[in-house]
Each structure stands twice: as structure tokens, then as C-alpha cells.
C-alpha atoms as a PDB file:
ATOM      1  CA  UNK A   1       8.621   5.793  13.905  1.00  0.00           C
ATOM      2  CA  UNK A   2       7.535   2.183  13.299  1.00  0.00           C
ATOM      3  CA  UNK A   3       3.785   2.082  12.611  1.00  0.00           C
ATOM      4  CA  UNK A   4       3.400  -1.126  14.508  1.00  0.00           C
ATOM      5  CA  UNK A   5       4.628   0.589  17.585  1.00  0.00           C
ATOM      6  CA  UNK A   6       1.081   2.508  16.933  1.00  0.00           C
ATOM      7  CA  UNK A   7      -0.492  -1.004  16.187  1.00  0.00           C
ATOM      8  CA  UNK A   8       0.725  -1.799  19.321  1.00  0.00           C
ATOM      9  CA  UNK A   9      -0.912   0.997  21.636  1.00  0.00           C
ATOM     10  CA  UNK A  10      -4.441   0.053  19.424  1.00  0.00           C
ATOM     11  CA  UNK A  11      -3.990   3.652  17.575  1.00  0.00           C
ATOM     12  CA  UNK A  12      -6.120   3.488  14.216  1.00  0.00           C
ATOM     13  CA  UNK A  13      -3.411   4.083  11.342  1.00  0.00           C
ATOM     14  CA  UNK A  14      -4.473   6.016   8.201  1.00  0.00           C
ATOM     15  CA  UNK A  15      -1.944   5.778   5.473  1.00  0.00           C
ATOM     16  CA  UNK A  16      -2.265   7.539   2.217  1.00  0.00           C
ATOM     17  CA  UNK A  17      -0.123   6.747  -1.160  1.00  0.00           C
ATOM     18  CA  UNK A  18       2.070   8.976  -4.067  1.00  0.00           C
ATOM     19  CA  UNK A  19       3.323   8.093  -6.790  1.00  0.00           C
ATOM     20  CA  UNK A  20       6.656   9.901  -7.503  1.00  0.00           C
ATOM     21  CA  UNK A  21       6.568  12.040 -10.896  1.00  0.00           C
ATOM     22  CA  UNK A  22       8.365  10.972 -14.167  1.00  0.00           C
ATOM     23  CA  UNK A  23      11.358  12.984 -13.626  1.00  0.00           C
ATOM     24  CA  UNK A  24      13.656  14.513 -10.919  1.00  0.00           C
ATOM     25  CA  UNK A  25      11.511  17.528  -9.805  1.00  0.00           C
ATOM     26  CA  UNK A  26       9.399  16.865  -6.903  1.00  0.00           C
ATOM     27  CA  UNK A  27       8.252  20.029  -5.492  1.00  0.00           C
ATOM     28  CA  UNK A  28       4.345  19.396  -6.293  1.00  0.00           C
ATOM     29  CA  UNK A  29       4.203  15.999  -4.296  1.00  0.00           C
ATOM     30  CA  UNK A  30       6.380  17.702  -1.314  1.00  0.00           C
ATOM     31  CA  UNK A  31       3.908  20.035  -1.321  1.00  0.00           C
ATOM     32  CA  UNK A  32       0.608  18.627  -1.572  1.00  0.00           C
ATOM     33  CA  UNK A  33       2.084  15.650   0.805  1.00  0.00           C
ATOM     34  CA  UNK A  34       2.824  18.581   3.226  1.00  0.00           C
ATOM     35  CA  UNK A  35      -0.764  20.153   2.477  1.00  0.00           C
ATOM     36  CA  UNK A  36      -2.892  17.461   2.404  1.00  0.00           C
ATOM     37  CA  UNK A  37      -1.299  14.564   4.395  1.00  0.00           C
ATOM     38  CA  UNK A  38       0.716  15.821   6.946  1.00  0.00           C
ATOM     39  CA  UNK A  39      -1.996  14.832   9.667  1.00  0.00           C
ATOM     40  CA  UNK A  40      -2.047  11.170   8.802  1.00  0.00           C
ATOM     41  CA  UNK A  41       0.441   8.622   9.890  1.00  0.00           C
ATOM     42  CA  UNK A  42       1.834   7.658   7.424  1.00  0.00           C
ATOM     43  CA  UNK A  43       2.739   7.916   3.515  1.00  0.00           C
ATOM     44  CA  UNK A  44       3.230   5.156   1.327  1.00  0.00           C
ATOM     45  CA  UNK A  45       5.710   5.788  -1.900  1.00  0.00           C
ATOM     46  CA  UNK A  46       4.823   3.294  -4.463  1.00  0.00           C
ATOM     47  CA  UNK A  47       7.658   1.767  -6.646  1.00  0.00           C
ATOM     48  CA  UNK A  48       7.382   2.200 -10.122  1.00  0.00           C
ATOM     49  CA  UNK A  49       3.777   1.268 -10.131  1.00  0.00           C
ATOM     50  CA  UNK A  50       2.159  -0.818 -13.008  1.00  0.00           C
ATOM     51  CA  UNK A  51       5.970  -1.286 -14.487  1.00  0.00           C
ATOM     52  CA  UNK A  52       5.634   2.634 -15.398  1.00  0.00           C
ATOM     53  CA  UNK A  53       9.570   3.976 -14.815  1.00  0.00           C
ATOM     54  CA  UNK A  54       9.093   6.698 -12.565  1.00  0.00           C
ATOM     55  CA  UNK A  55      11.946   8.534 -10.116  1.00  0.00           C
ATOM     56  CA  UNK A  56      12.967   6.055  -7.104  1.00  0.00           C
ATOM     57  CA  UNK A  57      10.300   5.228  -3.962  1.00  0.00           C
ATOM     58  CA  UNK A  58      13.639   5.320  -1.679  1.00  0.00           C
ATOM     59  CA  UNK A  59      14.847   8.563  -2.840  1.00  0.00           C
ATOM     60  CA  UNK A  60      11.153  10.136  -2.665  1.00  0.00           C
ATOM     61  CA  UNK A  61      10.878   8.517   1.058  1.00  0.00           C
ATOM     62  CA  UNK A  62      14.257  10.310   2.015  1.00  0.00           C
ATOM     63  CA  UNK A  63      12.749  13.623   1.016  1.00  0.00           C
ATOM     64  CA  UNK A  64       9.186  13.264   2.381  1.00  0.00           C
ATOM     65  CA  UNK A  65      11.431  12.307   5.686  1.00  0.00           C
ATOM     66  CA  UNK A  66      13.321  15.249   5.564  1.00  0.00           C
ATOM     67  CA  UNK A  67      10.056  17.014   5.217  1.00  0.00           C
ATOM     68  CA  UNK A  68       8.968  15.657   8.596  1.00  0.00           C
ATOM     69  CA  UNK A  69       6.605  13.030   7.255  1.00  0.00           C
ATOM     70  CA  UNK A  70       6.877   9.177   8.115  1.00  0.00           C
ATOM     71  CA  UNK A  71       7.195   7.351   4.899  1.00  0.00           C
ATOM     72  CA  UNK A  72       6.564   4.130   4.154  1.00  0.00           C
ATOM     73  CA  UNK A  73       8.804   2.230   1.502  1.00  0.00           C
ATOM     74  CA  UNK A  74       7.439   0.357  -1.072  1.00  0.00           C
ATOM     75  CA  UNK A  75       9.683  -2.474  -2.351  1.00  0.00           C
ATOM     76  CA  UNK A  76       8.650  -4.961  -5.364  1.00  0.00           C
ATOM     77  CA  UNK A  77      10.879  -7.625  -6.645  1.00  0.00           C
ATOM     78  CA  UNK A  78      10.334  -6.911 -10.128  1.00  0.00           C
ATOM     79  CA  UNK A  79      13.163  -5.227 -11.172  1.00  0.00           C
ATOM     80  CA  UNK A  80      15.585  -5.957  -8.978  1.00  0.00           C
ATOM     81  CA  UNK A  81      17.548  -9.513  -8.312  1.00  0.00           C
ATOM     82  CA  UNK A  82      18.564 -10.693  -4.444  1.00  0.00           C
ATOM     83  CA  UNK A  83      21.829  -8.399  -4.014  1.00  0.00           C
ATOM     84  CA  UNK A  84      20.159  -5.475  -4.696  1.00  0.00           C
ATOM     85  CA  UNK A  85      17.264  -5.760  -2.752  1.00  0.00           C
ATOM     86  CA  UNK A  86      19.336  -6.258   0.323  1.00  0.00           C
ATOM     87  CA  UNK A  87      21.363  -3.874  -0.818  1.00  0.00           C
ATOM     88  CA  UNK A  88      18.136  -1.177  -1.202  1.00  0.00           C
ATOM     89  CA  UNK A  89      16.689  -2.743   2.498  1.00  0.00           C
ATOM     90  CA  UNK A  90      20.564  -1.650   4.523  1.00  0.00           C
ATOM     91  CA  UNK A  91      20.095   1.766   2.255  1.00  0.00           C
ATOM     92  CA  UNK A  92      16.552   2.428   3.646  1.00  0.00           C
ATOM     93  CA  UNK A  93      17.739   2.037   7.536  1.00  0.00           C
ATOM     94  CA  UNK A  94      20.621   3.522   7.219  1.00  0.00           C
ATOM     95  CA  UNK A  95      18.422   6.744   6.176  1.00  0.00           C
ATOM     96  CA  UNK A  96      16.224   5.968   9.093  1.00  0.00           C
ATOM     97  CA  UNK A  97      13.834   4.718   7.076  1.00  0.00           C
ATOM     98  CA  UNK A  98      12.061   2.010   9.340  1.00  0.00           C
ATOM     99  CA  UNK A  99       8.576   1.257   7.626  1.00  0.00           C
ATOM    100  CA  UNK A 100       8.044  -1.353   4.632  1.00  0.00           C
ATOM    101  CA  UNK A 101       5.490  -2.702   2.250  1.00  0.00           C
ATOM    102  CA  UNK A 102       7.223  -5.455   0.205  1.00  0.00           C
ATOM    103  CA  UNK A 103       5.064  -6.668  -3.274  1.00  0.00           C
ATOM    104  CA  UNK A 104       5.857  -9.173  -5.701  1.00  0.00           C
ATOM    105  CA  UNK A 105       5.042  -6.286  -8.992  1.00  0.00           C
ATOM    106  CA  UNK A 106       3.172  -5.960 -11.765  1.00  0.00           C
ATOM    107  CA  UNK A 107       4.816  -7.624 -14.700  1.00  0.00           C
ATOM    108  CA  UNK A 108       6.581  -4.994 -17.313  1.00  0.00           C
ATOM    109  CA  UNK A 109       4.667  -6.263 -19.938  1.00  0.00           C
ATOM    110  CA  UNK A 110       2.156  -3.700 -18.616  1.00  0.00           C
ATOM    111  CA  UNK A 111       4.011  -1.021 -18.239  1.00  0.00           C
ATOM    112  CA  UNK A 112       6.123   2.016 -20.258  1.00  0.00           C
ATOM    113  CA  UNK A 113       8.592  -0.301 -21.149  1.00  0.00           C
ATOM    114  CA  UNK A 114       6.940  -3.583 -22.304  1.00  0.00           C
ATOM    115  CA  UNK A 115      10.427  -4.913 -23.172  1.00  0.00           C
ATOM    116  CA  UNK A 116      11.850  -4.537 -20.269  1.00  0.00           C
ATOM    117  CA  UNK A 117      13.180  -7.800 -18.611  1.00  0.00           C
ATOM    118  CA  UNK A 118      11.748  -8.774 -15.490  1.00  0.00           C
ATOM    119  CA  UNK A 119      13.472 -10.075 -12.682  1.00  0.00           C
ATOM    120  CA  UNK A 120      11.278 -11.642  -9.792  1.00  0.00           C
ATOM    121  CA  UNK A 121      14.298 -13.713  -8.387  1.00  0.00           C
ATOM    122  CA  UNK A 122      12.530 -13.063  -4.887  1.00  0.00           C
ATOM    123  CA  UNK A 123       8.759 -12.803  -4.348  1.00  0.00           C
ATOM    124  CA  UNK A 124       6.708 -11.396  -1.737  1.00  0.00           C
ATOM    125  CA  UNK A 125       6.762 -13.821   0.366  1.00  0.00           C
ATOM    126  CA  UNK A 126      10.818 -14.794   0.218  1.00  0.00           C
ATOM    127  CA  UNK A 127      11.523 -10.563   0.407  1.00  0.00           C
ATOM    128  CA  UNK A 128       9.472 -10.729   3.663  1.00  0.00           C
ATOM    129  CA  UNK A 129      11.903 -13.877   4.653  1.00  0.00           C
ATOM    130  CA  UNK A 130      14.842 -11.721   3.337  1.00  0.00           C
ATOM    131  CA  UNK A 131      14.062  -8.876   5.601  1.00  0.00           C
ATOM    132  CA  UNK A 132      13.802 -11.148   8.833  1.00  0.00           C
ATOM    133  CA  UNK A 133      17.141 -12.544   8.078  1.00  0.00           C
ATOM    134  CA  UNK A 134      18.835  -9.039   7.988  1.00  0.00           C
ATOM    135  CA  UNK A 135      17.021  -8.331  10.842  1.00  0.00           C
ATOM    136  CA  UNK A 136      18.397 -11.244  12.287  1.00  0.00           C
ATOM    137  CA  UNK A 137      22.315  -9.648  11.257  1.00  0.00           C
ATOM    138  CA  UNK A 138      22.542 -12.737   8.194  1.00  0.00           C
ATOM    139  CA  UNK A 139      22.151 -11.942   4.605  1.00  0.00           C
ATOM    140  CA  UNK A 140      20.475 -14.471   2.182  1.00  0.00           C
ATOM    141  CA  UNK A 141      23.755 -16.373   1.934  1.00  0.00           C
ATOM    142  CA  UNK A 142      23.861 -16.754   5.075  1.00  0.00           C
ATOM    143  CA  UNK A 143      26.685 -13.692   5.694  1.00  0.00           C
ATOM    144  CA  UNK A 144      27.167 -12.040   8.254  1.00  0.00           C
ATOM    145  CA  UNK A 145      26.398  -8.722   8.845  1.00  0.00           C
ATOM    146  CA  UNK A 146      28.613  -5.377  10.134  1.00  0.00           C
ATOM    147  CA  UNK A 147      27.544  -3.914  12.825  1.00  0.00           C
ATOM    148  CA  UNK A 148      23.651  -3.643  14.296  1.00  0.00           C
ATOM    149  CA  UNK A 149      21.220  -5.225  12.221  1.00  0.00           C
ATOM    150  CA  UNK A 150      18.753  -3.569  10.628  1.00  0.00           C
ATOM    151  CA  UNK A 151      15.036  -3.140  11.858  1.00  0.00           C
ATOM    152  CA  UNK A 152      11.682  -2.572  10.162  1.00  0.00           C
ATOM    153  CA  UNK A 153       7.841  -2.746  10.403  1.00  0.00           C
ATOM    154  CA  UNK A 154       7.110  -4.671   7.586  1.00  0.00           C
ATOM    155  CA  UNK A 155       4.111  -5.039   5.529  1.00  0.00           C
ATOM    156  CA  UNK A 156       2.180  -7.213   3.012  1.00  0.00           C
ATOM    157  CA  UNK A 157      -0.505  -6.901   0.998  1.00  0.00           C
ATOM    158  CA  UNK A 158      -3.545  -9.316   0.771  1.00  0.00           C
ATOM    159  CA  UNK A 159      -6.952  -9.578  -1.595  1.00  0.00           C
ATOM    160  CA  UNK A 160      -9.779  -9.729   0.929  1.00  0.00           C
ATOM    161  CA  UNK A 161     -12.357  -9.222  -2.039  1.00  0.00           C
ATOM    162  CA  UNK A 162     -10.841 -11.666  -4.496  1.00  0.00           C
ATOM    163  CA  UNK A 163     -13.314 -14.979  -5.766  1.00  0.00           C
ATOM    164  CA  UNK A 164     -10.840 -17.289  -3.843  1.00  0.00           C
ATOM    165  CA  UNK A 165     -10.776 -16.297   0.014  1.00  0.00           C
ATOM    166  CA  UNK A 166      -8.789 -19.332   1.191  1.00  0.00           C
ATOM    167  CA  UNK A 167      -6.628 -18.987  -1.462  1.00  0.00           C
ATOM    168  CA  UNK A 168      -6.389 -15.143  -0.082  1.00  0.00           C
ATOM    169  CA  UNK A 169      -5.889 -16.626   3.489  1.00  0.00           C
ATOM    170  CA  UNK A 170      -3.422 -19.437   2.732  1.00  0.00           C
ATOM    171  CA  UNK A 171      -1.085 -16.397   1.250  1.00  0.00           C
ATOM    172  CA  UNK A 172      -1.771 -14.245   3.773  1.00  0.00           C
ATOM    173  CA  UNK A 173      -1.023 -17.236   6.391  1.00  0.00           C
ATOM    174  CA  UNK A 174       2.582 -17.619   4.153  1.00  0.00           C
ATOM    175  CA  UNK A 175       3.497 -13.937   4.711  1.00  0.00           C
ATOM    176  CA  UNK A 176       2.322 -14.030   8.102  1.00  0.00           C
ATOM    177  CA  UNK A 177       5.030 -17.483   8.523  1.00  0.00           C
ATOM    178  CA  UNK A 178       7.312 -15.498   6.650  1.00  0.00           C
ATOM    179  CA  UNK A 179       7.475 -12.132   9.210  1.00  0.00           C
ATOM    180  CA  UNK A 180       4.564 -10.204   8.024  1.00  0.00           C
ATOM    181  CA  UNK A 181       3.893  -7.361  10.740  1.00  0.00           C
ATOM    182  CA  UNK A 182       0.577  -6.213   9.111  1.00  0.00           C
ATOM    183  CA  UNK A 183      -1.297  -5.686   6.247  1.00  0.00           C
ATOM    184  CA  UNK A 184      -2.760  -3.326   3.699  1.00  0.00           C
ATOM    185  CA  UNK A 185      -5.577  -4.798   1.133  1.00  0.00           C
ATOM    186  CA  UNK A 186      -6.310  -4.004  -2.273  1.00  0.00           C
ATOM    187  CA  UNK A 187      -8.923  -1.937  -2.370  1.00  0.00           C
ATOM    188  CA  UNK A 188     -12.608  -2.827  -1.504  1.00  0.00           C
ATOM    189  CA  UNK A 189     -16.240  -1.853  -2.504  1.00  0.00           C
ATOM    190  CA  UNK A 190     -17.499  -4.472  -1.130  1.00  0.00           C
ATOM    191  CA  UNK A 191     -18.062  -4.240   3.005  1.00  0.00           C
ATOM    192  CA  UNK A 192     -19.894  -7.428   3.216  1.00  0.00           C
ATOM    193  CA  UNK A 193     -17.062  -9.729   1.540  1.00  0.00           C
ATOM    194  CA  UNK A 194     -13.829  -7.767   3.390  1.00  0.00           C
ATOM    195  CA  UNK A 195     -16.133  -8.327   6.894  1.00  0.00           C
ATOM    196  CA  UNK A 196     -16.301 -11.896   6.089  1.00  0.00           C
ATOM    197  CA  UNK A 197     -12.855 -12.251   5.538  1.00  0.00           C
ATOM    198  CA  UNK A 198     -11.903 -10.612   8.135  1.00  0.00           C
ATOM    199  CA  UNK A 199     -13.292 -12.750  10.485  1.00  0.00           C
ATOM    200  CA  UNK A 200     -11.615 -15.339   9.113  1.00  0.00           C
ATOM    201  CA  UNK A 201      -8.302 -13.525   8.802  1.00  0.00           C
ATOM    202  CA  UNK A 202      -8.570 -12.299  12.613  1.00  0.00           C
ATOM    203  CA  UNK A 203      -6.899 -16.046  13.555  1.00  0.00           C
ATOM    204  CA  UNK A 204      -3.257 -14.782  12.890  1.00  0.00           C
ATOM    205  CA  UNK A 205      -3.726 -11.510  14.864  1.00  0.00           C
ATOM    206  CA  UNK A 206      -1.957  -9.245  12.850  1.00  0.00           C
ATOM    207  CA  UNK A 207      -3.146  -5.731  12.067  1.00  0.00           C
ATOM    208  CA  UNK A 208      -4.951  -5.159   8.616  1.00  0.00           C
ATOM    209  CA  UNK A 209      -5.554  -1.959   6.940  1.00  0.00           C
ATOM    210  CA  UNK A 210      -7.983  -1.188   4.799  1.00  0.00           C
ATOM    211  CA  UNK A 211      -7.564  -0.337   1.407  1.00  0.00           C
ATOM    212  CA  UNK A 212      -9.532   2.741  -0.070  1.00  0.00           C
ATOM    213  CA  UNK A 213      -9.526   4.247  -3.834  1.00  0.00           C
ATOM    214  CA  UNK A 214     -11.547   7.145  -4.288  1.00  0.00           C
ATOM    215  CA  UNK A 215     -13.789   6.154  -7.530  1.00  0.00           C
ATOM    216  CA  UNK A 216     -13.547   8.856 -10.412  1.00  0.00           C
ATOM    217  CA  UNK A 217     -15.592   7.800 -11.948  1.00  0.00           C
ATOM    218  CA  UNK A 218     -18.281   5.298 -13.515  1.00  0.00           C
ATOM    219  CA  UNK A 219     -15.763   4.719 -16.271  1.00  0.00           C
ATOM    220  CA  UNK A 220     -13.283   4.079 -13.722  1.00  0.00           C
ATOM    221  CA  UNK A 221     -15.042   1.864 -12.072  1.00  0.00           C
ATOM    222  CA  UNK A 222     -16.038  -0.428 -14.937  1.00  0.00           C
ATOM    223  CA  UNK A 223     -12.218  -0.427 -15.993  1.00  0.00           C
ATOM    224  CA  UNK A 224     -11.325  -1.504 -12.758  1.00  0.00           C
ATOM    225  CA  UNK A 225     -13.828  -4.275 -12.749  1.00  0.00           C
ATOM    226  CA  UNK A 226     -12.598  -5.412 -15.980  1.00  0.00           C
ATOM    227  CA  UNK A 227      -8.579  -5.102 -15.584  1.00  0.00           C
ATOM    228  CA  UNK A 228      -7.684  -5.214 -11.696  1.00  0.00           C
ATOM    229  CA  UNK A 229      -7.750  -8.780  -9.855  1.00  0.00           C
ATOM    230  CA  UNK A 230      -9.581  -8.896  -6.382  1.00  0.00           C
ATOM    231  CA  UNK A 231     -11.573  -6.204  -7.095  1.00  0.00           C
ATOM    232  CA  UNK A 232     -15.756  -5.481  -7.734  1.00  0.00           C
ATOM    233  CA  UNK A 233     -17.769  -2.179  -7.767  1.00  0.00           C
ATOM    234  CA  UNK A 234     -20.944  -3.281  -7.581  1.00  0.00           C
ATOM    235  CA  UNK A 235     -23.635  -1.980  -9.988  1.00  0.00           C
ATOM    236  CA  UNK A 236     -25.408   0.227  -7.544  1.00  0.00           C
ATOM    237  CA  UNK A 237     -22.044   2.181  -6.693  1.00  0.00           C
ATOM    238  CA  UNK A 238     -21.408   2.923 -10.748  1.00  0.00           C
ATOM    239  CA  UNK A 239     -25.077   3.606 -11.160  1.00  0.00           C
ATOM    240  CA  UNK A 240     -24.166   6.551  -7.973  1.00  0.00           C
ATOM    241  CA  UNK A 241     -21.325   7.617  -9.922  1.00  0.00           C
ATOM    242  CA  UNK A 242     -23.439   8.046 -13.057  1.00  0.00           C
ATOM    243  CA  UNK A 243     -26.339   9.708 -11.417  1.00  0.00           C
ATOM    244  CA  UNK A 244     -24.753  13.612 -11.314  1.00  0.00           C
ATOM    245  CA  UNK A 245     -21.962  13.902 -13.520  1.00  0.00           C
ATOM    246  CA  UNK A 246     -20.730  17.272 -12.238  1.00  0.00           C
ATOM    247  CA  UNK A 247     -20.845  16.019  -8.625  1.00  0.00           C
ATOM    248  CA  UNK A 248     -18.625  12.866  -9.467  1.00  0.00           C
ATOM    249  CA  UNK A 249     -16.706  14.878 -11.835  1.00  0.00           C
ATOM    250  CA  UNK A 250     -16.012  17.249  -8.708  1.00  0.00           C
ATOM    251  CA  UNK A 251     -15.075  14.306  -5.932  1.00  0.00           C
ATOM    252  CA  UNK A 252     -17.668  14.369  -4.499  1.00  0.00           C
ATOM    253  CA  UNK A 253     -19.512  11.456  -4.810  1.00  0.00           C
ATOM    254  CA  UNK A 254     -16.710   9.532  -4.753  1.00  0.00           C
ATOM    255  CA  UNK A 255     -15.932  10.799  -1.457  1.00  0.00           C
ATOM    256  CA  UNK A 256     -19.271   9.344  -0.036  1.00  0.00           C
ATOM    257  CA  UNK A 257     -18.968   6.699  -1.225  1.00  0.00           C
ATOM    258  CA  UNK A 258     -14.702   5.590   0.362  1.00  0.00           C
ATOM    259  CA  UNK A 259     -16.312   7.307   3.212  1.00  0.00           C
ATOM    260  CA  UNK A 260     -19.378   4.855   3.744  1.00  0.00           C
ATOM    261  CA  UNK A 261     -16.934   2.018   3.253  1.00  0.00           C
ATOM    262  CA  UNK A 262     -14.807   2.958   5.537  1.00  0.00           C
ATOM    263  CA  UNK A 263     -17.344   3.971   8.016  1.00  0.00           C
ATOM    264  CA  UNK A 264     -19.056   0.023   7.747  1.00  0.00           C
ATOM    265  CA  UNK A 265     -15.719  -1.508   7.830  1.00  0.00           C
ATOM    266  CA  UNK A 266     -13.192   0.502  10.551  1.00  0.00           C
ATOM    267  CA  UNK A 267     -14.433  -1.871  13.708  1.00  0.00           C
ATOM    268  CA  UNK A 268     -13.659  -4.946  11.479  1.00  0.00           C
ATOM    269  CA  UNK A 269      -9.615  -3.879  10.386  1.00  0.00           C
ATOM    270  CA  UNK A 270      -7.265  -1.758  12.441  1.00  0.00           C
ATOM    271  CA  UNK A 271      -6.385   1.433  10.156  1.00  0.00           C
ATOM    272  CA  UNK A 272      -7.189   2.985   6.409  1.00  0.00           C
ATOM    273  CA  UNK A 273      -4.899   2.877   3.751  1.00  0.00           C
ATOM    274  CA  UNK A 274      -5.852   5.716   0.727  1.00  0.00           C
ATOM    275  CA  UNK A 275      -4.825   5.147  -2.677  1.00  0.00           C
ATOM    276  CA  UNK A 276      -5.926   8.513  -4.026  1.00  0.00           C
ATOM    277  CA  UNK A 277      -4.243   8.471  -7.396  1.00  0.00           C
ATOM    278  CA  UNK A 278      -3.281  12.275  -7.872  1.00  0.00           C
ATOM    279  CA  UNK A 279      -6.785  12.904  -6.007  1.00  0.00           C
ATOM    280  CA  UNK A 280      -4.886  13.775  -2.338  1.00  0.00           C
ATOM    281  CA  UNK A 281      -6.624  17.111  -1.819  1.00  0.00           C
ATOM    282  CA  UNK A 282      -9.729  14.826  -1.142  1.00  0.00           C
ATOM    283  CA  UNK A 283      -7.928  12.921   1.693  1.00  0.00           C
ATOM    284  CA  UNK A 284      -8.933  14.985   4.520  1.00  0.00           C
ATOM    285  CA  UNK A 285     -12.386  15.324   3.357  1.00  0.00           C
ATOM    286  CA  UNK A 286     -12.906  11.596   3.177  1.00  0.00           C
ATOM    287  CA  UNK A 287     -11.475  11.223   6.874  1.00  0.00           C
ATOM    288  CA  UNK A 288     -13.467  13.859   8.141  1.00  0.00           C
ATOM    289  CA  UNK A 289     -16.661  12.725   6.230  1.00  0.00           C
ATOM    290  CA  UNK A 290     -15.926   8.931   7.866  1.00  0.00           C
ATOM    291  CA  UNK A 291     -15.539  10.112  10.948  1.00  0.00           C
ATOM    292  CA  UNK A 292     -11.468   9.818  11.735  1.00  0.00           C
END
């Protein structure tokens, strides 16, 4: 199932993310995906997030698939040149595996492997071009392809929080150009700055989803602030988080607080996406708390 299809029909999508584990055995995520997720649309496998080597996002999507979940494949262009990101887009639909989210990457300077050499022969922008072409039944050099062309719902990711909104909105605009079907954001604790944005974002009438990371806690938060691009808790929120240590130690408070957000932004954006780094027992709560 393509999410846009549920775009289309003006359903709300929730989306929530995993990370696959640092080895082959992936009983624990199958089973807390099954647990904790299974009501939401959609699941998001990230790929080898922050350069950290982890077991494959397209192998983990086949296997939350096979588990009756709708997975959604995350593709980044850092370690991988042209060929074999078409090759890794013909894999994914011939496993019936119709949902993207295509990302540029974190460099691998910041990752396990600091050595590493990265690729980036395509970015975000020219995967998202990429993908329309095989859609289309051409490859990137212009080659034919066998047989019917592969098709996807494909999505981008955009900053709605960052310092530089029309910088945010002339990328947004390229990835739109490019064959952007929607969006997820980065994630936002700020409700006034992601309205704003969106009002502004509304003029190429695609479907945004808003990000959501559970804070932690107050440490969390200020390490965020200091290391991740695009995104601000404000004082007040770490100030919450510091307030009862064994409630924000607990998830609670954290909870609240994704859940207010989400409750003051859902009629500006058209679903939830939940990054709940290893915190996915909390998903329901939070939907249930917000009110989805």
C-alpha cells in the first residue's frame, strides 16, 4: 500500500521509525514493531543512521513486510554510487516494497567508521529525479528498462524549524520539481515556527508530516540544541523536563510534551511521523494522549 493513496482519501498518516540492530538477529524489533506499531500506517526503517553500520533498511523492510506491516524504505546516498542505488530502488519493488524516503546522509565522519569513504554521487534531490526516471521505464543513462516500470510513493525530508525558512522552502520547492510525493520534517518543538512555515509551504500542495522525537531528557534536549541542524527546544520545555526527574526518567513527561505539539500542529500538516529512538512502547500512549 502506497501511503499517498491514503494522502489521497485525506486519511491522517502516523508513521513511526526503527533503527535495525548491529547484527543479524532481529527478533526484538519484529516484536516490539508488532506490539507497539502495528496500528499505525506505516514504519519507517532508517539506513544506517548517523554513518553507524547497522544490518540493511531493505532487508529489515522485507521482514517487517512479511510480518504484515507497511514499511517504508529509507534510502541515503551516502554510501552508495548511481548503479547501486538503482540497483537497491528495482530490489525494493520487486519485494513489493512501494513506499520511500530518499536523504542525502549524514557524513561518515560522524559515524562508527570515521574512515569510511563517502560516496554522495547522487543527492536528495537527483535520487528523487532517479526514481521518476525508473518510474518512467529509463535508468539514469538513459536505458531502457525490462519489463513494467517500477512504482513508488516517494518522500523527502524538509527543516521547517531551521534559521533559514526560504532557504528550507527553495529545497523543498527543488524536491517538489524533482517528484517529491510528500514530506516528513525534522523534528519540531517549536509549533509557532513549523505553523508559519507551513503556511508558506501549503503553495506546492503536497502532504507534510510532522516530525516528533519524544525528549528523554533535559540532557537530551540541550545536546540536540547544540549538535542537530534545524532544531530548538526552547528553555521552558528543558526546564519541564528538569522539573521531576523520575517522571521524565519514566516517559512521561516527554510524552506530554510530543503530545501537545502534535495536538497544536495536526490541522496545519497532514500526518505524524515518530522518531522514538528505542522509546516505541511510548508510541501508542503519545497518539492516544494527542488525540489520534
Amino acid at each position: 500500500m502506497k501511503i499517498t493513496e491514503l494522502f489521497e482519501r485525506g486519511e491522517f498518516v502516523v508513521s513511526a521509525e526503527v533503527g535495525p540492530p548491529k547484527g543479524i538477529h532481529i527478533e526484538h524489533l519484529l516484536e516490539e514493531a508488532k506490539t507497539y506499531l502495528s496500528d499505525i500506517t506505516a514504519v519507517n526503517v532508517t539506513d544506517n543512521q548517523s554513518s553507524v553500520m547497522r544490518l540493511g533498511s531493505l532487508a529489515t523492510c522485507k521482514a517487517l513486510k512479511d510480518e504484515g506491516l507497511t514499511p517504508i524504505y529509507q534510502l541515503t546516498c551516502r554510501d552508495r554510487n548511481r548503479i547501486a542505488l538503482q540497483s537497491d530502488l528495482l530490489s525494493a519493488a520487486m519485494l513489493g516494497i512501494e513506499n520511500l524516503l530518499v536523504l542525502t546522509g549524514d557524513h561518515t565522519k560522524l559515524g562508527d567508521h570515521p574512515q569510511a569513504k563517502p560516496v554522495f554521487d547522487l543527492d536528495s534531490v537527483s535520487l528523487l529525479h532517479t526514481v521518476k526516471l525508473l518510474e518512467e521505464g529509463v535508468d539514469l543513462g538513459g536505458n531502457k528498462l525490462v519489463g513494467e516500470p517500477p512504482k513508488f510513493a516517494k518522500g523527502a525530508v524538509v527543516s521547517p524549524c531551521s534559521d533559514s525558512v526560504d532557504v528550507q522552502l527553495a529545497k523543498m520547492e527543488r524536491k517538489v520539481k524533482a517528484g517529491a510525493d510528500y514530506f516528513q520534517t525534522q523534528a519540531v518543538y517549536e509549533p509557532e515556527k513549523f505553523i508559519k512555515f507551513m503556511e508558506k509551504a501549503s503553495q506546492f500542495g503536497k502532504p507534510v508530516q510532522l516530525g516528533i522525537v519524544i525528549p528523554k531528557s533535559a540532557g537530551m534536549a540541550k545536546f540536540m540544541n547544540a549538535n542537530v541542524a534545524g532544531i530548538h527546544v526552547p528553555d521552558e520545555m528543558i526546564q519541564e523536563l528538569q522539573a521531576d526527574k523520575e517522571k521524565t526518567k519514566a516517559g512521561i513527561t516527554g510524552v506530554e510534551i510530543a503530545a501537545r505539539i502534535i495536538k497544536e500542529c495536526k490541522p496545519y500538516c497532514q500526518g505524524v511521523h515518530i522518531m522514538a529512538l528505542g522509546w516505541e512502547s511510548k508510541v501508542p500512549d503519545l497518539l492516544k494522549l494527542a488525540g489520534i
